[in-house]
C-alpha atoms as a PDB file:
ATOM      1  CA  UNK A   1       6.955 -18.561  -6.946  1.00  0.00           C
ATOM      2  CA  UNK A   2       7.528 -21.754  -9.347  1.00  0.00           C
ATOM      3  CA  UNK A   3       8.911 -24.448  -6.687  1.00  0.00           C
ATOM      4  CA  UNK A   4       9.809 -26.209  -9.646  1.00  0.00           C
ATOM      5  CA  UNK A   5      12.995 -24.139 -10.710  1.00  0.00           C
ATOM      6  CA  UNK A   6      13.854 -23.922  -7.505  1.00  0.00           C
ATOM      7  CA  UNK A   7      17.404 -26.240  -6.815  1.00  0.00           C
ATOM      8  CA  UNK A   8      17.623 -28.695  -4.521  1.00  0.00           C
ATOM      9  CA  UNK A   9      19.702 -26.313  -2.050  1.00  0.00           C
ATOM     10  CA  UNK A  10      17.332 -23.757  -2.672  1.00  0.00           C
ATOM     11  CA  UNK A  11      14.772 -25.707  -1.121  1.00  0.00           C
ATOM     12  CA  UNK A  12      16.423 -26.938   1.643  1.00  0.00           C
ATOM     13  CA  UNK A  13      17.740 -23.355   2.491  1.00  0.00           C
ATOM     14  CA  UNK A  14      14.019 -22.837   2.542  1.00  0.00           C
ATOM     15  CA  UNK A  15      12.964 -25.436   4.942  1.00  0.00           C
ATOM     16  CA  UNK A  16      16.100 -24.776   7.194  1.00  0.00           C
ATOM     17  CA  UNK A  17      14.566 -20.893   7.600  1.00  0.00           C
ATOM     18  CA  UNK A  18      11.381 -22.576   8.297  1.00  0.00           C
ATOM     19  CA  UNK A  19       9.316 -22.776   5.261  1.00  0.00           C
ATOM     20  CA  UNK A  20       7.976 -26.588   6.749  1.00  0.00           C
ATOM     21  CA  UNK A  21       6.140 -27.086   2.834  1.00  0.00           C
ATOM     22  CA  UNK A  22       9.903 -26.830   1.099  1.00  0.00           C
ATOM     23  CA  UNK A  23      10.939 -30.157   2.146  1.00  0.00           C
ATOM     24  CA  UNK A  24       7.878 -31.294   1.008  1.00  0.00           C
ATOM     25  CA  UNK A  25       8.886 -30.021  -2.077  1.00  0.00           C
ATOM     26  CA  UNK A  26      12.065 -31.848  -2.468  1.00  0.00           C
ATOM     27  CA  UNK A  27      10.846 -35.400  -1.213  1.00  0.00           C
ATOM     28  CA  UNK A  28       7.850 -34.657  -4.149  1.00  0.00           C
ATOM     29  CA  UNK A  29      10.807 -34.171  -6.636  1.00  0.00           C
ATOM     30  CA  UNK A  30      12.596 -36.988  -5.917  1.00  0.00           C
ATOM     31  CA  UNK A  31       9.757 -39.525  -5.277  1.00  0.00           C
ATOM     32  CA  UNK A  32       9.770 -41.501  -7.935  1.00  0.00           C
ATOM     33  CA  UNK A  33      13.325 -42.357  -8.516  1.00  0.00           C
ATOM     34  CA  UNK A  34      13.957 -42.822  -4.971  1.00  0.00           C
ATOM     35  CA  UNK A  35      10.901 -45.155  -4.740  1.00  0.00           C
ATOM     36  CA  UNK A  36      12.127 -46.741  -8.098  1.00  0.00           C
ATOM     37  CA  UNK A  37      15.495 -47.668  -7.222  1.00  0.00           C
ATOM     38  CA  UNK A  38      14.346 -49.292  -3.689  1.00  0.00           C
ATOM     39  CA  UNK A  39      11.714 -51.432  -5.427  1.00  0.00           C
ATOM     40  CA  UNK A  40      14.406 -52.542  -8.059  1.00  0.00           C
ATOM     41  CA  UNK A  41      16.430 -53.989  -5.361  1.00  0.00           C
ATOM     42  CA  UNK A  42      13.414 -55.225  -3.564  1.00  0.00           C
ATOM     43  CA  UNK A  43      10.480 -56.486  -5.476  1.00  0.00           C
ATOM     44  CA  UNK A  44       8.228 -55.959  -2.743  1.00  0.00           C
ATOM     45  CA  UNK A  45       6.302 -52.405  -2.877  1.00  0.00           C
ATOM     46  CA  UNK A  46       5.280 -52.601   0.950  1.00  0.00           C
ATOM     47  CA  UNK A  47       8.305 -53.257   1.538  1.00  0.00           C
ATOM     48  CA  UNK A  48       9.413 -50.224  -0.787  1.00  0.00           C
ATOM     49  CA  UNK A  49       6.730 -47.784   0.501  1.00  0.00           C
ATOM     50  CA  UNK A  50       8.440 -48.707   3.771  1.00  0.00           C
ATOM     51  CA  UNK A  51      11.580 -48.455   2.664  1.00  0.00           C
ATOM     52  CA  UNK A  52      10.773 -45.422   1.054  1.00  0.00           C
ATOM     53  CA  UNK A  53       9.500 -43.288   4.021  1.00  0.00           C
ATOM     54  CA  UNK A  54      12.354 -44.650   6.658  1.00  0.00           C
ATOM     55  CA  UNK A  55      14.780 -43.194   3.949  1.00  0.00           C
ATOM     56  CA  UNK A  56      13.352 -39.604   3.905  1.00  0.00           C
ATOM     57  CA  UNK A  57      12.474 -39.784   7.768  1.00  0.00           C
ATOM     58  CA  UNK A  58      15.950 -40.346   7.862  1.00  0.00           C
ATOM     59  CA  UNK A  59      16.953 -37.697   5.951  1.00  0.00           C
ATOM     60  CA  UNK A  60      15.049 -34.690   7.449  1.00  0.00           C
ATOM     61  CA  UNK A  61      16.395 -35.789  10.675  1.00  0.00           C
ATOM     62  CA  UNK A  62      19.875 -35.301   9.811  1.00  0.00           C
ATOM     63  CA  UNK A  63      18.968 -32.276   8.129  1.00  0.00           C
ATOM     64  CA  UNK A  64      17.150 -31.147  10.968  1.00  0.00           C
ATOM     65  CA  UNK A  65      20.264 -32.160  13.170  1.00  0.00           C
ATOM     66  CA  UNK A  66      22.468 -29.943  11.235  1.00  0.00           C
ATOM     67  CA  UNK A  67      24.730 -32.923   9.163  1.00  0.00           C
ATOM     68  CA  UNK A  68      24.108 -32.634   6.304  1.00  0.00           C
ATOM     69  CA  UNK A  69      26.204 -30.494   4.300  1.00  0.00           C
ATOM     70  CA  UNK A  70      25.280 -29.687   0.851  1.00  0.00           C
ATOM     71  CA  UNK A  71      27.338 -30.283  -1.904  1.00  0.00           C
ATOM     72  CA  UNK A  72      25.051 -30.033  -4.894  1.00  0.00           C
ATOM     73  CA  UNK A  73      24.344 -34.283  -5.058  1.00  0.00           C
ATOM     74  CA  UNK A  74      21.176 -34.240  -2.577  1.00  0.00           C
ATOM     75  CA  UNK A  75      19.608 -37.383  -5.270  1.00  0.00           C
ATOM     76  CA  UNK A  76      23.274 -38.700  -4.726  1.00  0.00           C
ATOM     77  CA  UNK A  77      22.798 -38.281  -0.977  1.00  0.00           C
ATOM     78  CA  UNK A  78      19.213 -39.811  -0.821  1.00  0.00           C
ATOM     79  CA  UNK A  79      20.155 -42.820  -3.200  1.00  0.00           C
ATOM     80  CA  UNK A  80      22.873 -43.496  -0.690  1.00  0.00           C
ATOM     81  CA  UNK A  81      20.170 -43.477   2.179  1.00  0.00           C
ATOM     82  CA  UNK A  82      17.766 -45.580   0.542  1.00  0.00           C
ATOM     83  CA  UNK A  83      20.548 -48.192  -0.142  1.00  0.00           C
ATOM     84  CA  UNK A  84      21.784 -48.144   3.389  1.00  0.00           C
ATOM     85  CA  UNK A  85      17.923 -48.898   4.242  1.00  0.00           C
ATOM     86  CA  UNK A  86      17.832 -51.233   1.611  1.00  0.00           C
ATOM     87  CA  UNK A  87      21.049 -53.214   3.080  1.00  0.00           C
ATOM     88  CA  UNK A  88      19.552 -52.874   6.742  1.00  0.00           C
ATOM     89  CA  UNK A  89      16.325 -54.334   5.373  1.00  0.00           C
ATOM     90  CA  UNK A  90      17.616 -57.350   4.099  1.00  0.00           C
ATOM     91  CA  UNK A  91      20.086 -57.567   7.351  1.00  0.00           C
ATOM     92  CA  UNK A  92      16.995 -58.256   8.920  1.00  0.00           C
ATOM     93  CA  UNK A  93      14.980 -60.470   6.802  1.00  0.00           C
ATOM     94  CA  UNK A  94      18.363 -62.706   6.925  1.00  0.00           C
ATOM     95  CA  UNK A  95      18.183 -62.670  10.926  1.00  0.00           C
ATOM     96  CA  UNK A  96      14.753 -63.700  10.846  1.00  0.00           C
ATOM     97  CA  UNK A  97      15.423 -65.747   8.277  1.00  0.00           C
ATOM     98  CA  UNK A  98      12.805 -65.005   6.076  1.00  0.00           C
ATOM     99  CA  UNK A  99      14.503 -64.929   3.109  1.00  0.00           C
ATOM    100  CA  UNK A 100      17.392 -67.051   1.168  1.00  0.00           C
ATOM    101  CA  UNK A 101      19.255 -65.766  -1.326  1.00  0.00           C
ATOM    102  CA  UNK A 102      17.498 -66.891  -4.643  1.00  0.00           C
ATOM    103  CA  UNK A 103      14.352 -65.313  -3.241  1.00  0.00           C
ATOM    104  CA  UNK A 104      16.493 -62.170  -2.738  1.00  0.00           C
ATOM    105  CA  UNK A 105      17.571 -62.311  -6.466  1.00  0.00           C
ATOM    106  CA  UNK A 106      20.942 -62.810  -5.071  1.00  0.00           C
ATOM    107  CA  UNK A 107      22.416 -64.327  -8.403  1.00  0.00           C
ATOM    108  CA  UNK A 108      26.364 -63.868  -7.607  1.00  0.00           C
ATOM    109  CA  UNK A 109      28.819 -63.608 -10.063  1.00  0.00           C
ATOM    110  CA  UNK A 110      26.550 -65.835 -12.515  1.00  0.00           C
ATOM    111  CA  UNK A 111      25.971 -67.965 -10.160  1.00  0.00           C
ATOM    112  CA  UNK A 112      22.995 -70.589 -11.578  1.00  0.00           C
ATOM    113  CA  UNK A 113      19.523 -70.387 -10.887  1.00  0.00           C
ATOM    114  CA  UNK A 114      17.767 -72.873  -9.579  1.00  0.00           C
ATOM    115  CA  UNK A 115      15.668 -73.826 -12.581  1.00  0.00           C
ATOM    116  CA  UNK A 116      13.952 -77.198 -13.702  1.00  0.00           C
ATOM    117  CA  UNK A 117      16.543 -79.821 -11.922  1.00  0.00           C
ATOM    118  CA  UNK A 118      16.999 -82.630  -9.022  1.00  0.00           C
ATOM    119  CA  UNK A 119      17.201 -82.155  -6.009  1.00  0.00           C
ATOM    120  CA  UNK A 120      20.824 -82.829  -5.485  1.00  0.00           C
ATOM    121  CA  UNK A 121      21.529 -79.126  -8.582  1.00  0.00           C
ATOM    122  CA  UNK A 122      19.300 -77.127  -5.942  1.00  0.00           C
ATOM    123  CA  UNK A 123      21.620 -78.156  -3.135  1.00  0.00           C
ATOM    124  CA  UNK A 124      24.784 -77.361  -4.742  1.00  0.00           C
ATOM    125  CA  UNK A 125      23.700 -74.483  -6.134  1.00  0.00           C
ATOM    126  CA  UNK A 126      22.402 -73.199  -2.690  1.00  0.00           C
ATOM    127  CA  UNK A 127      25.720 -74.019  -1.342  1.00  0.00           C
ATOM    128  CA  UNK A 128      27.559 -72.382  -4.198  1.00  0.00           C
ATOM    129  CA  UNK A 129      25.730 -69.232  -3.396  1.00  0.00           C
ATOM    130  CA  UNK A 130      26.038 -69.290   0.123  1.00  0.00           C
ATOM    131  CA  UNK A 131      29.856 -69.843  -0.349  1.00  0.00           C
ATOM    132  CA  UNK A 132      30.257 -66.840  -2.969  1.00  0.00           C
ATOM    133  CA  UNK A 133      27.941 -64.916  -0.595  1.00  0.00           C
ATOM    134  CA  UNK A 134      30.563 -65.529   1.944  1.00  0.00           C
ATOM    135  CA  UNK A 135      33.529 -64.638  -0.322  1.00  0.00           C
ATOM    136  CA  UNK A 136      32.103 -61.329  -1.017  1.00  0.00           C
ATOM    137  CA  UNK A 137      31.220 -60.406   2.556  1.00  0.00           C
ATOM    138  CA  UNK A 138      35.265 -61.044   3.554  1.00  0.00           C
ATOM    139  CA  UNK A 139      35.859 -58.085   0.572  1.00  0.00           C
ATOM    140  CA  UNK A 140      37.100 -54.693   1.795  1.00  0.00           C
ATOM    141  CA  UNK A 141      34.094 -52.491   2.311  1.00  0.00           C
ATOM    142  CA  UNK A 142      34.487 -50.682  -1.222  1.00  0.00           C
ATOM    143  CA  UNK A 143      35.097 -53.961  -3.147  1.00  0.00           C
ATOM    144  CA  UNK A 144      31.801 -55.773  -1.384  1.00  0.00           C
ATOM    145  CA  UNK A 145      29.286 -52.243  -2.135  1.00  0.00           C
ATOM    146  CA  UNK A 146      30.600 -52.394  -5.507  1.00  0.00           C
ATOM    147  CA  UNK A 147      30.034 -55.734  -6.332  1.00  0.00           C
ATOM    148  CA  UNK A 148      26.734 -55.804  -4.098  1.00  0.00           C
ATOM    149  CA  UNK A 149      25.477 -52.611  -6.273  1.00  0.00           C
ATOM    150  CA  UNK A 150      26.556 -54.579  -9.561  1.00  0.00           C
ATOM    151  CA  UNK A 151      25.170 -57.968  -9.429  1.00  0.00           C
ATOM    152  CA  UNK A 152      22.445 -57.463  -6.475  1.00  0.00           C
ATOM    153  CA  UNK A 153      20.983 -54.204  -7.176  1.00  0.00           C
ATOM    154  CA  UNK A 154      21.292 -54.676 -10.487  1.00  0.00           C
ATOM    155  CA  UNK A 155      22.804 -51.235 -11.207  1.00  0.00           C
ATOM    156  CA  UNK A 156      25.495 -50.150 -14.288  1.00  0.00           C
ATOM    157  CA  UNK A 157      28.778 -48.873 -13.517  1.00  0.00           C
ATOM    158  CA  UNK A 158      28.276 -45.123 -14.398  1.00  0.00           C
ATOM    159  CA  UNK A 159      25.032 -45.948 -12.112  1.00  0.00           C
ATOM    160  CA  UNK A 160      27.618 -46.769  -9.256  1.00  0.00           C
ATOM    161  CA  UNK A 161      29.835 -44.507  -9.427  1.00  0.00           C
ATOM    162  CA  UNK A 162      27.463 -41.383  -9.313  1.00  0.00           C
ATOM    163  CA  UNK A 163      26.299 -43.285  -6.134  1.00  0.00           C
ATOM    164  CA  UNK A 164      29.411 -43.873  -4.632  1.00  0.00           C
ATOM    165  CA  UNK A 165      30.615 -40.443  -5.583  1.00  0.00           C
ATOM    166  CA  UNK A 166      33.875 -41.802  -7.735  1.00  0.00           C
ATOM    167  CA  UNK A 167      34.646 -41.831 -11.003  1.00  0.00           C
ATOM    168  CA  UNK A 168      33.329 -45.024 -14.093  1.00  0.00           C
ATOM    169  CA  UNK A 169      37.052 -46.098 -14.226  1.00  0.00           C
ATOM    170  CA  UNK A 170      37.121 -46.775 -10.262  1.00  0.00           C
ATOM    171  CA  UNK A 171      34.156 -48.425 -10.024  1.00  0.00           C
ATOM    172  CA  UNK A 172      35.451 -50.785 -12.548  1.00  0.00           C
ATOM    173  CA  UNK A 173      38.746 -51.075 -10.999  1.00  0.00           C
ATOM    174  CA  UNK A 174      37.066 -52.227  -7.252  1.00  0.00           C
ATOM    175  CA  UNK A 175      34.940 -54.576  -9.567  1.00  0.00           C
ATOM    176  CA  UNK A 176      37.999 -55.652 -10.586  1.00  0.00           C
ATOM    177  CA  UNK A 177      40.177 -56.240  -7.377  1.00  0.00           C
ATOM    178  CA  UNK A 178      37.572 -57.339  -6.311  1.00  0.00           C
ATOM    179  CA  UNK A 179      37.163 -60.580  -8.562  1.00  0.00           C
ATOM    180  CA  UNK A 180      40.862 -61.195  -8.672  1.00  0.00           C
ATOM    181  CA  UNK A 181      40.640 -61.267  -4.347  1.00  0.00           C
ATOM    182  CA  UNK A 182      37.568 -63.548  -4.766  1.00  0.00           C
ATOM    183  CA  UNK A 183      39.112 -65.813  -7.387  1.00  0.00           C
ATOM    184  CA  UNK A 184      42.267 -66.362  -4.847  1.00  0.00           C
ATOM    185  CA  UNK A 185      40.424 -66.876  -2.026  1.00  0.00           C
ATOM    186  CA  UNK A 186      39.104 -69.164  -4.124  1.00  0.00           C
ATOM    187  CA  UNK A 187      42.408 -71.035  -4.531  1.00  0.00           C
ATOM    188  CA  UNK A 188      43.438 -70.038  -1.066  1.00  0.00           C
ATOM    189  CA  UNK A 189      40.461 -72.368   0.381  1.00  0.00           C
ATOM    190  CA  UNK A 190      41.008 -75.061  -2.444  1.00  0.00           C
ATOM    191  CA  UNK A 191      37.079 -74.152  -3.238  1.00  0.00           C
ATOM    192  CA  UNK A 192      35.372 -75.785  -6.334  1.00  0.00           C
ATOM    193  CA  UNK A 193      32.496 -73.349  -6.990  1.00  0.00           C
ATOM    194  CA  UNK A 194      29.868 -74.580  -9.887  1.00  0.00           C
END
């Protein structure tokens, strides 16, 4: 039998009768764009290849458990994995802070980079980026992922809203709200971003 025309629910049909190789199957079809999309947001492939197996170790456990319930998006499903480990990874890098921002490739809202400049540009664009940073974690939850997925992971709209299972014109519309509540927050704390 080709594995290869096999669907997605076929497979994990497969695995859930027993068939242990099927799920190897399915992580071996998805590989590379799962692997892909967690380097993209990133840049670090340890940090991917770990990323990458705590995604689909993940996975097979809910699947194991029972959970998941199949609705014909298992990518969908993964991608949404991955970026959950993706968020959780740079939770921690944060906590140990390991990381700031523009080493993340945290470049808000066009927020500038620091380039060629004196000492007192870096500091207010640090500060500028901590303070949008801060805006967009007091968003609503589906206002923050979209803007998150946008401008941190780098991803288009049709991109986000296959991954946050709505349609192109809602993922522009939290992308919207979610700029207008950002720009009066703005005016609400009498900010002066750069």
């Amino acid at each position: 039998m080709d594995l290869r025309v096999l669907s997605d629910k076929t497979l994990l049909n497969q695995y859930l009768a027993g068939d242990r190789n099927a799920i190897s199957h399915l992580i071996e079809r998805h590989r590379r764009r799962v692997r892909d999309y967690i380097y993209m947001l990133v840049k670090d492939r340890d940090a991917a290849d770990d990323i990458f197996q705590e995604t689909f170790i993940k996975a097979v456990r809910v699947i194991d458990e029972g959970r998941y319930v199949d609705s014909g998006k298992f990518l969908s499903w993964i991608l949404r994995i991955a970026h959950n480990q993706v968020i959780d990874y740079f939770r921690a890098r944060k906590q140990n802070r390991q990381v700031n921002e523009s080493e993340a490739g945290y470049d808000m809202l066009a927020a500038m980079r620091l380039a060629e400049g004196s000492v007192e540009d870096a500091m207010v664009s640090e500060q500028t980026e901590r303070e949008v940073r801060a805006l967009v974690e007091m968003l609503p939850a589906e206002q923050r992922e979209v803007v998150l997925m946008r401008y941190f992971g780098g991803l288009s709209f049709k991109e986000i809203a296959e991954q946050t299972d709505v349609s192109i014109n809602t993922a522009l519309g939290r992308m919207r709200y979610a700029l207008i509540n950002m720009r009066r927050m703005v005016r609400e704390k009498k900010m002066a971003l750069c």
